[in-house]
C-alpha atoms as a PDB file:
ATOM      1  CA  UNK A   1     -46.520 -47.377  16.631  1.00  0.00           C
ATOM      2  CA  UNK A   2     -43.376 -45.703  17.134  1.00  0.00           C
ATOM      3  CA  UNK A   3     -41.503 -44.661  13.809  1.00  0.00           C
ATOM      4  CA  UNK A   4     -39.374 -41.940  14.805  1.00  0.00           C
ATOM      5  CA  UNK A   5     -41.899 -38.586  14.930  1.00  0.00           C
ATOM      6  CA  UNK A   6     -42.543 -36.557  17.441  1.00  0.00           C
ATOM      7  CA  UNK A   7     -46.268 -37.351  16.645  1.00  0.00           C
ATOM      8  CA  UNK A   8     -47.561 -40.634  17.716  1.00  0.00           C
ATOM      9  CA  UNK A   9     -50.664 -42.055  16.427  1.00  0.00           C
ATOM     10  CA  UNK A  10     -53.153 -44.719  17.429  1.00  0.00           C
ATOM     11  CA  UNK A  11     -54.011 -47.682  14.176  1.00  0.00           C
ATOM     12  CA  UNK A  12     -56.657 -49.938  13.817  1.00  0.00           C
ATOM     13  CA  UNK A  13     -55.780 -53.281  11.841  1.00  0.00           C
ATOM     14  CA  UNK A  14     -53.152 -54.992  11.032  1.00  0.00           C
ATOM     15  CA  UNK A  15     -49.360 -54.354  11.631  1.00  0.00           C
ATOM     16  CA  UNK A  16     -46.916 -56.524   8.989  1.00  0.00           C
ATOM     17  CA  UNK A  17     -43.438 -56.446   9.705  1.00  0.00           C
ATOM     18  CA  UNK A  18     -40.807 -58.046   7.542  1.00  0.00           C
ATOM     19  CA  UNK A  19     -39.059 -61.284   8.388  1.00  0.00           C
ATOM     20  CA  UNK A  20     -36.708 -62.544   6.667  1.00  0.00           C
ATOM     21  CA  UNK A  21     -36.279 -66.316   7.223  1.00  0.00           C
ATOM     22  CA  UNK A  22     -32.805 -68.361   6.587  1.00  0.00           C
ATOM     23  CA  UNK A  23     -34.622 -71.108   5.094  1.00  0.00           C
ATOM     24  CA  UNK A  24     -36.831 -69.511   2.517  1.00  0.00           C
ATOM     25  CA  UNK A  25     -33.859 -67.589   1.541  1.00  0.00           C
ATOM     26  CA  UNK A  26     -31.367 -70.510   1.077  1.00  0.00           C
ATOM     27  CA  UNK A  27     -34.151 -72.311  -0.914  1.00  0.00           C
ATOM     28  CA  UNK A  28     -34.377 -69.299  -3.286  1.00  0.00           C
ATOM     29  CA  UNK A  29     -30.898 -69.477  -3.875  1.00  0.00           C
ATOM     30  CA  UNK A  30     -31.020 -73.181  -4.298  1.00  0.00           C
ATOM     31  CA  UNK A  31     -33.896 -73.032  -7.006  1.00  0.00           C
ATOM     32  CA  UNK A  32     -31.800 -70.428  -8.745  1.00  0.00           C
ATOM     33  CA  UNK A  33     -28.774 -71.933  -8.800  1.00  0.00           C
ATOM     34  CA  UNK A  34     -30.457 -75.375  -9.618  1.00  0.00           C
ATOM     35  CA  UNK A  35     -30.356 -75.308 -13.671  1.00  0.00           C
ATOM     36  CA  UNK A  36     -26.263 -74.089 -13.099  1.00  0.00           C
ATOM     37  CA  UNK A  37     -25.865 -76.803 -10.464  1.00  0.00           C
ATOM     38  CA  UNK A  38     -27.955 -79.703 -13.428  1.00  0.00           C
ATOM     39  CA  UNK A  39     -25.372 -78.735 -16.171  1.00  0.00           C
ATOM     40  CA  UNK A  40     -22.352 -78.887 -13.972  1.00  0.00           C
ATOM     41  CA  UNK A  41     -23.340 -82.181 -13.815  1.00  0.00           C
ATOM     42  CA  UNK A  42     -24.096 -83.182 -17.153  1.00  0.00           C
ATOM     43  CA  UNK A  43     -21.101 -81.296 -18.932  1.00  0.00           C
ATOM     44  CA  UNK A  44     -18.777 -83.292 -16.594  1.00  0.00           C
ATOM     45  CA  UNK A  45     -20.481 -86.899 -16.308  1.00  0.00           C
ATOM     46  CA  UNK A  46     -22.913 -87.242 -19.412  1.00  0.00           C
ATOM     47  CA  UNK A  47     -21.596 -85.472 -21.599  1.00  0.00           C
ATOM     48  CA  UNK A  48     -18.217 -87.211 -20.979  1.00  0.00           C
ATOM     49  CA  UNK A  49     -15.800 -84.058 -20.069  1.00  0.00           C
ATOM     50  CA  UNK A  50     -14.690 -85.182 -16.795  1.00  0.00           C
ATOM     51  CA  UNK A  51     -11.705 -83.138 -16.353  1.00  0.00           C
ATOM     52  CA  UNK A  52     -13.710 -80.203 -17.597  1.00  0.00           C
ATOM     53  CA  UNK A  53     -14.309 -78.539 -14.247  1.00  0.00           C
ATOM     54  CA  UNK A  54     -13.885 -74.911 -15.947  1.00  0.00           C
ATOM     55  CA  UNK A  55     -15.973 -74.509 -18.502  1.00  0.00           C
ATOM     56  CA  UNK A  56     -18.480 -76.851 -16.523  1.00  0.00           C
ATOM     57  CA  UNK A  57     -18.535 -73.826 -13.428  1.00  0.00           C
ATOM     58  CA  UNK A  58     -18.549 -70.677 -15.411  1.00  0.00           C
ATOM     59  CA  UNK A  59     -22.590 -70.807 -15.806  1.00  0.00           C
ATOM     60  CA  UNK A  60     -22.290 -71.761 -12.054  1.00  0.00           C
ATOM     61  CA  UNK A  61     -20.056 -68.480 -11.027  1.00  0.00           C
ATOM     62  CA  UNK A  62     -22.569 -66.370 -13.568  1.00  0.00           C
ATOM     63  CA  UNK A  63     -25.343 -67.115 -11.541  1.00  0.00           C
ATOM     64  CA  UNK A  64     -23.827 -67.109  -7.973  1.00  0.00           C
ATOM     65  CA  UNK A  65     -22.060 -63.532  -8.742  1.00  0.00           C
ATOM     66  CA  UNK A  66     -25.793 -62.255  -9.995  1.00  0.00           C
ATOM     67  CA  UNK A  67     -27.727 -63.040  -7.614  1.00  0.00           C
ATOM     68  CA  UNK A  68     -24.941 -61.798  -4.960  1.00  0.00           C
ATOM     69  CA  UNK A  69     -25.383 -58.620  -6.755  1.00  0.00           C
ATOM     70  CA  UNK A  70     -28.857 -59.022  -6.921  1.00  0.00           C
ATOM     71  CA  UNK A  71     -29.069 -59.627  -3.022  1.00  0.00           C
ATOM     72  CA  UNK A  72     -27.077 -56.386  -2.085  1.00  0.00           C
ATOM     73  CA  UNK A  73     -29.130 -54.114  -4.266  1.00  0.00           C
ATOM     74  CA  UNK A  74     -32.395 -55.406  -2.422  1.00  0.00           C
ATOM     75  CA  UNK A  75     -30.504 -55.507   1.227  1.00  0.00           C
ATOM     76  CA  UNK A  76     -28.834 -52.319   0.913  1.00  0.00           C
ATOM     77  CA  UNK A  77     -32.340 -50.783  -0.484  1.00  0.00           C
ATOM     78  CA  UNK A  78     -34.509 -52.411   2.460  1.00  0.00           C
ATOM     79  CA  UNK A  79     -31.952 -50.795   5.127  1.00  0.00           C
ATOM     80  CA  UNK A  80     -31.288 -47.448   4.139  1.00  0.00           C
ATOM     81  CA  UNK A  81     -34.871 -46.899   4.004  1.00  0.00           C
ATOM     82  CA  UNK A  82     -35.643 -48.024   7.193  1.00  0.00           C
ATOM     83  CA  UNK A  83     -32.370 -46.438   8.458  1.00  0.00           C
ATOM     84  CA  UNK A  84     -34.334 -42.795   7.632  1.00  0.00           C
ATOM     85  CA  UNK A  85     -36.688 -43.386  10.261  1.00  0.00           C
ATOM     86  CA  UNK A  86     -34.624 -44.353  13.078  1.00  0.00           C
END
């Protein structure tokens, strides 16, 4: 196991290195946007404002602007440690 010291060492067990898959992610995303996505929906067809396509997406761009926030703070976090030992 190489991690960037001039000291190598020799481990018993197991190794776990992260992954990070497309699909898991997207379906995160999906499952959080899903109760924005439900009212978007209702608001505009249900609840008979069909030409109400603002106020219908702001709960929408609340929770896609979080979670892109959210996202960046974890990325950037996960790479600049892992940048320290390369």
């Amino acid at each position: 196991m190489e991690m960037g010291y001039e000291k190598r060492e020799d481990l018993w067990g197991i190794f776990a290195q992260e992954r990070r898959s497309f699909a898991w992610i997207f379906s995160y995303f999906m499952l959080a946007m899903s109760p924005s996505m439900v009212f978007v929906f209702t608001w505009m067809f249900a609840w008979g404002h069909e030409s109400d396509l603002q106020c219908a997406s702001v709960p929408l761009a609340l929770t896609v602007s979080l979670l892109a926030l959210f996202v960046g703070v974890i990325w950037s976090d996960r790479t600049s440690a892992w940048d320290d030992y390369s």
